[in-house]
Protein backbone atom coordinates (compact mmCIF):
# COMPACT_ATOMS: atom_id res chain seq x y z
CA UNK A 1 0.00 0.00 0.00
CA UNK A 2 1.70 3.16 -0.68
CA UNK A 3 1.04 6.52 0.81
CA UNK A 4 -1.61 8.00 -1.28
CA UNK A 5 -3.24 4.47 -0.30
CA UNK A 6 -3.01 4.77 3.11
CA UNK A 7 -3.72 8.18 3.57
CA UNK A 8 -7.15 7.84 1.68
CA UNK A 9 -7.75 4.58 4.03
CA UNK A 10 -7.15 6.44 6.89
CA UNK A 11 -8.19 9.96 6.29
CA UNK A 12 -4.45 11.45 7.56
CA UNK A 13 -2.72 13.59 5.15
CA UNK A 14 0.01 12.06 3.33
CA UNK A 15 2.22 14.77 5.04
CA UNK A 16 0.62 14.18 8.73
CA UNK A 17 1.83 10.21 7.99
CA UNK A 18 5.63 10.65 6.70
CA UNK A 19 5.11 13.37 10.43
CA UNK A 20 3.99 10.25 12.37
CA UNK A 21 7.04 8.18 10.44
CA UNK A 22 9.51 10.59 11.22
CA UNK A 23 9.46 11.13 15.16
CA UNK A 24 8.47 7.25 15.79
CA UNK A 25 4.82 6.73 16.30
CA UNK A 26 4.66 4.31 12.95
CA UNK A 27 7.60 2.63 12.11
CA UNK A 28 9.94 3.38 8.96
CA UNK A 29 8.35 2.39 5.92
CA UNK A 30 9.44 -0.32 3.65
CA UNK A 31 10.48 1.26 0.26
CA UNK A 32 10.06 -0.36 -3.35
CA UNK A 33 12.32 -0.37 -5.70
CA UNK A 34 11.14 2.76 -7.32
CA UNK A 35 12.22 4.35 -3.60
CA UNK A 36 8.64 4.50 -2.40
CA UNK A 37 6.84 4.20 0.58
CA UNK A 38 5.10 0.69 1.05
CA UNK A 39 2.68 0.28 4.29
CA UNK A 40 1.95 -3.12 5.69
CA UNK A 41 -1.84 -3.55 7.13
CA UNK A 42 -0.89 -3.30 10.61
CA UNK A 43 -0.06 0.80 9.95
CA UNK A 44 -3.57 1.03 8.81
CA UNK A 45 -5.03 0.23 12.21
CA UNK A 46 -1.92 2.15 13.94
CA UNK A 47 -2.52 4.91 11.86
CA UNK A 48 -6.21 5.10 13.24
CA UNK A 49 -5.17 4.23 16.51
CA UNK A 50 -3.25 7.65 16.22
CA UNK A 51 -6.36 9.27 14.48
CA UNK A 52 -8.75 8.33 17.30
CA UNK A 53 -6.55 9.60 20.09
CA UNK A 54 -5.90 12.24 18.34
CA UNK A 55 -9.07 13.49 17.82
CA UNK A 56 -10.06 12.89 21.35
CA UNK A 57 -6.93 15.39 22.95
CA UNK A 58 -4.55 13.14 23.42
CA UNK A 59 -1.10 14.77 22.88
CA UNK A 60 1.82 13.12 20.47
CA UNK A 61 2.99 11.72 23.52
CA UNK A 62 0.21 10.78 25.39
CA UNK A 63 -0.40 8.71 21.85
CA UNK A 64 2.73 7.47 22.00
CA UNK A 65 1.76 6.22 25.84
CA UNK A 66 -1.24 4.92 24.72
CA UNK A 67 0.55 3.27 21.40
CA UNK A 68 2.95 0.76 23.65
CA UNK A 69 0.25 0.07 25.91
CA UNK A 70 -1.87 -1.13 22.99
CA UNK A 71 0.95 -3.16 21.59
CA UNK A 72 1.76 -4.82 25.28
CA UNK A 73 -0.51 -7.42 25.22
CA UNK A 74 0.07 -7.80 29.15
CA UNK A 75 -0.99 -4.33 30.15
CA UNK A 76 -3.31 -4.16 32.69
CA UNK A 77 -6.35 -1.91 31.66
CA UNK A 78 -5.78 0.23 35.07
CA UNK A 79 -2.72 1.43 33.61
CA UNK A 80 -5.08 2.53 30.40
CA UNK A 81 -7.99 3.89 32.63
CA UNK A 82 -5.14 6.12 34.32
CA UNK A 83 -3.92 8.11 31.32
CA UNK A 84 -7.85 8.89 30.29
CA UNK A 85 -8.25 9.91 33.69
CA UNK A 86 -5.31 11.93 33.70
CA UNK A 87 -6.51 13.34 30.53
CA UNK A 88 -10.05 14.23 31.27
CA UNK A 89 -8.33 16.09 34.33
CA UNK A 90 -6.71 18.25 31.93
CA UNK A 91 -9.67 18.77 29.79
CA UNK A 92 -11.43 19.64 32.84
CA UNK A 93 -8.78 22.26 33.78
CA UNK A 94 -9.08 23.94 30.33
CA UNK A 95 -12.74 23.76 30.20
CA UNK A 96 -12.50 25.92 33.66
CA UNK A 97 -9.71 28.56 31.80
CA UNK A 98 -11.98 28.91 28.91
CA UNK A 99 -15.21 29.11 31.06
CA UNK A 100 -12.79 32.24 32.78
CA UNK A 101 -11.94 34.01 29.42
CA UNK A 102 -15.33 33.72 27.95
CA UNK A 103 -16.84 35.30 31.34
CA UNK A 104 -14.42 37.85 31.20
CA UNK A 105 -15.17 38.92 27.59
CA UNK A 106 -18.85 38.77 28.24
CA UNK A 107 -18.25 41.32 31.03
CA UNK A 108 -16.13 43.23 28.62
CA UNK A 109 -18.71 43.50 26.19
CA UNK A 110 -21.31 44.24 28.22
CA UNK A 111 -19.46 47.30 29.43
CA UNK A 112 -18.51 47.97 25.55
CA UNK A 113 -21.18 50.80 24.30
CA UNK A 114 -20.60 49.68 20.86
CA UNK A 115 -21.25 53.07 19.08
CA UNK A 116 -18.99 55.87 17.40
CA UNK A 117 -17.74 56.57 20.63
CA UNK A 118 -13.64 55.84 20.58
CA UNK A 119 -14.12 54.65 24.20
CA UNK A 120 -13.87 51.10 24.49
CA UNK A 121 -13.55 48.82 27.68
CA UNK A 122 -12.69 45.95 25.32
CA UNK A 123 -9.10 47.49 24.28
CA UNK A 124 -8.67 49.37 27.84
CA UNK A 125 -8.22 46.01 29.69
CA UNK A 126 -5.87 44.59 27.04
CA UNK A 127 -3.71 47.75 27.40
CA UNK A 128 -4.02 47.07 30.92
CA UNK A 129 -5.65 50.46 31.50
């Protein structure tokens, strides 16, 4: 399977993958004689593996975390449960930051008259007026 394959089969960019390739999370391609990338099956399900974390937070190396538990067919599943945990922590934590900012700018433009006045409470604060 070469790239273009892959990267339709997986939805990843053929740029993201060669990304993924190049600090470790899939391992170097095989290349053909024409000096192209060849993928084995097994990089198709790793390659989603990486897509599904991905899309649910995880950082590159959480993934990578998550990646040798998958492969370590003696994990135990509280070592698993702990990085989600640890990760929903941290989505709580910047659910809470953005819940701050996004109160803030309400307040800010509440305060904001939003006419042809130049006074503005909006650019005041982030002058630090």
């Amino acid at each position: 399977m070469n790239i273009g394959e892959i990267s339709r089969e997986t939805g990843l960019t053929a740029k993201t993958i060669r990304y993924y390739e190049s600090i470790g999370l899939i391992p170097p391609a095989d290349r053909k004689a024409n000096g192209y990338r060849a993928y084995a099956p097994n990089d198709v399900a790793t390659l989603k593996f990486i897509s599904r974390a991905r899309t649910l937070g995880f950082s590159l190396d959480e993934v990578r975390g998550l990646l040798t538990l998958w492969h370590d067919k003696a994990r135990a599943s509280a070592d698993v449960k702990a990085m989600a945990l640890e990760h929903i922590a941290g989505i709580e934590d910047r659910i809470q930051e953005l819940e701050q900012v996004k109160n803030t700018l309400v307040h800010l433009t509440e305060r904001c008259h939003g006419d042809d006045r130049p006074e503005c409470p909006i650019l005041e604060d982030l002058a630090g007026s």
